[in-house]
Protein backbone atom coordinates (compact mmCIF):
# COMPACT_ATOMS: atom_id res chain seq x y z
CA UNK A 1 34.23 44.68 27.60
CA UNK A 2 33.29 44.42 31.40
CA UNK A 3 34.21 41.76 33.65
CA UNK A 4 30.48 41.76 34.75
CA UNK A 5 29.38 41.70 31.12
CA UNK A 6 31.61 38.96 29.65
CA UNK A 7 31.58 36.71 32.56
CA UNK A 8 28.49 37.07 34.92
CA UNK A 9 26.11 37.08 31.76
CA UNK A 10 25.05 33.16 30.75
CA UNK A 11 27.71 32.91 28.16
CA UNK A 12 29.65 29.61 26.64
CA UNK A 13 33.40 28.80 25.20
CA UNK A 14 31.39 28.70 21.99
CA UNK A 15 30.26 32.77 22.00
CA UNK A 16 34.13 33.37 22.62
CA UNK A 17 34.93 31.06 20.33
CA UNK A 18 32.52 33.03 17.64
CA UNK A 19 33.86 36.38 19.20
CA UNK A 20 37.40 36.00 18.65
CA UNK A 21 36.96 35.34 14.98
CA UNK A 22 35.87 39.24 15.18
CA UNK A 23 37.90 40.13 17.98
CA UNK A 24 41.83 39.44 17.86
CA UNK A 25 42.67 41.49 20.56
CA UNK A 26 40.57 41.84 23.63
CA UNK A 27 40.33 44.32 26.50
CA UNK A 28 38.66 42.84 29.63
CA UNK A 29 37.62 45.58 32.55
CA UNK A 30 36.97 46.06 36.05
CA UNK A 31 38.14 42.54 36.59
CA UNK A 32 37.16 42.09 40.46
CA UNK A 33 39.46 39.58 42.80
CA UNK A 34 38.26 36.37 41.25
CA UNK A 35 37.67 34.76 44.53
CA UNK A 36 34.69 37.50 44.96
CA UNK A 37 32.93 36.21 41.78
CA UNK A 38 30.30 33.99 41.91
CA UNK A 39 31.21 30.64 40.72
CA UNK A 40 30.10 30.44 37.63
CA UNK A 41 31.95 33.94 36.65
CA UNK A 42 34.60 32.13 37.92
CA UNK A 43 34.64 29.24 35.32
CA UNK A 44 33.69 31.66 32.62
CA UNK A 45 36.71 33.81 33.25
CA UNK A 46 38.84 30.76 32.95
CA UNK A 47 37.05 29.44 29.80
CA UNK A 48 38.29 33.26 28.48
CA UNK A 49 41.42 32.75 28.98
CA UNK A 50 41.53 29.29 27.81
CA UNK A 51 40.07 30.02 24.77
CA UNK A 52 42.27 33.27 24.01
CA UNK A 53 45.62 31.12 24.78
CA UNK A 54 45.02 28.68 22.71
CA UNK A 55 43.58 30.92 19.37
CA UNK A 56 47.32 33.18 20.46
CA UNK A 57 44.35 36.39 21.03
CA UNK A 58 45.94 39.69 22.90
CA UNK A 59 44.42 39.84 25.85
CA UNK A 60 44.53 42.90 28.49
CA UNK A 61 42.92 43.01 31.69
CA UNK A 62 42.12 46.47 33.54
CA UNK A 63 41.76 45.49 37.58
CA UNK A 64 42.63 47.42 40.36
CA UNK A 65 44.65 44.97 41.43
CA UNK A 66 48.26 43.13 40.30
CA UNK A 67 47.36 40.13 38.40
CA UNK A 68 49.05 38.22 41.03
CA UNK A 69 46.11 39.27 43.44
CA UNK A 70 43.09 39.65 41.28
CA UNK A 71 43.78 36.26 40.31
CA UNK A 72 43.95 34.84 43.69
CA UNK A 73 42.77 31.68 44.97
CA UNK A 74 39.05 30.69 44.55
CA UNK A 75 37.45 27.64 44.27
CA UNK A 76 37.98 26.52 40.72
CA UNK A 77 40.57 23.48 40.78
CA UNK A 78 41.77 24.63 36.95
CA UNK A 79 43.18 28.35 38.39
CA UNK A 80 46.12 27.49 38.79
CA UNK A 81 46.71 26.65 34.40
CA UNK A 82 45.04 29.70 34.21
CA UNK A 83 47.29 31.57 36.47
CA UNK A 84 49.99 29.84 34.40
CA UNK A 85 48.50 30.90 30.58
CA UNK A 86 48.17 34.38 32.14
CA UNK A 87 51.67 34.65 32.56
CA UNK A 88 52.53 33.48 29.37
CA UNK A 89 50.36 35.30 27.59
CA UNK A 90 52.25 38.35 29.19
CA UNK A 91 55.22 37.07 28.21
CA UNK A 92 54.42 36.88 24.62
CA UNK A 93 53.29 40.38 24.77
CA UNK A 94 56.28 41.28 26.08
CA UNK A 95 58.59 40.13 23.60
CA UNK A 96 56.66 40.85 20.64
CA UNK A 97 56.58 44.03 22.00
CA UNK A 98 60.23 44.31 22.25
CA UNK A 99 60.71 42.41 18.95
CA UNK A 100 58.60 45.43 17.45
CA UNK A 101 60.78 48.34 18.98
C-alpha cells in the first residue's frame, strides 16, 4: 500500500485495526520525509505504527530515504515513540530473521 493511500486518505486506528486482522504483514510505499506530510498524514502514520507494534504485525517501509531521515522531525510531539517502535520493530525482524537461518 502507498504512503499517500494509507495515510493522506481520512482513515482511523479502527480501519487498521480491522486491516490487520487480514493483513499480518504489511508493506508501506513511497513513504515521503514525514516532516513534508501534511499533519494529519503525519498522525496517521504514527497511529500505523502504533497499531502494528502493539498487534507484533511485520511491517516494511519502501522510502527513498534511511529511516533515520524519512522519519525526521515534524511537528507531532509522539515521533519520537514512534521513532523508538520503528527501531524495535526492526530489531525483531532482525532476529527472527536470524533465528530462522
Amino acid at each position: 500500500m502507498r504512503f499517500a493511500d494509507l495515510c493522506e486518505a481520512p482513515t482511523a486506528t479502527m480501519d487498521y485495526l480491522a486491516l490487520i486482522k487480514a493483513y499480518p504483514r504489511w508493506v508501506i510505499e513511497q513513504v515521503p520525509r514525514i516532516s513534508t506530510a501534511s499533519a494529519a498524514a503525519q498522525q496517521r502514520f504514527l497511529n500505523v505504527v502504533d497499531v502494528l507494534y502493539d498487534n507484533r504485525c511485520e511491517l516494511y517501509l519502501n522510502s527513498p530515504w534511511p529511516l533515520e531521515v524519512a522519519v525526521d522531525h515534524c511537528e507531532i510531539a509522539d515521533i519520537v515513540r514512534t521513532r523508538s517502535r520503528l527501531s524495535q520493530l526492526r530489531q525483531i525482524a532482525e532476529a527472527e530473521s536470524v533465528a530462522i537461518s
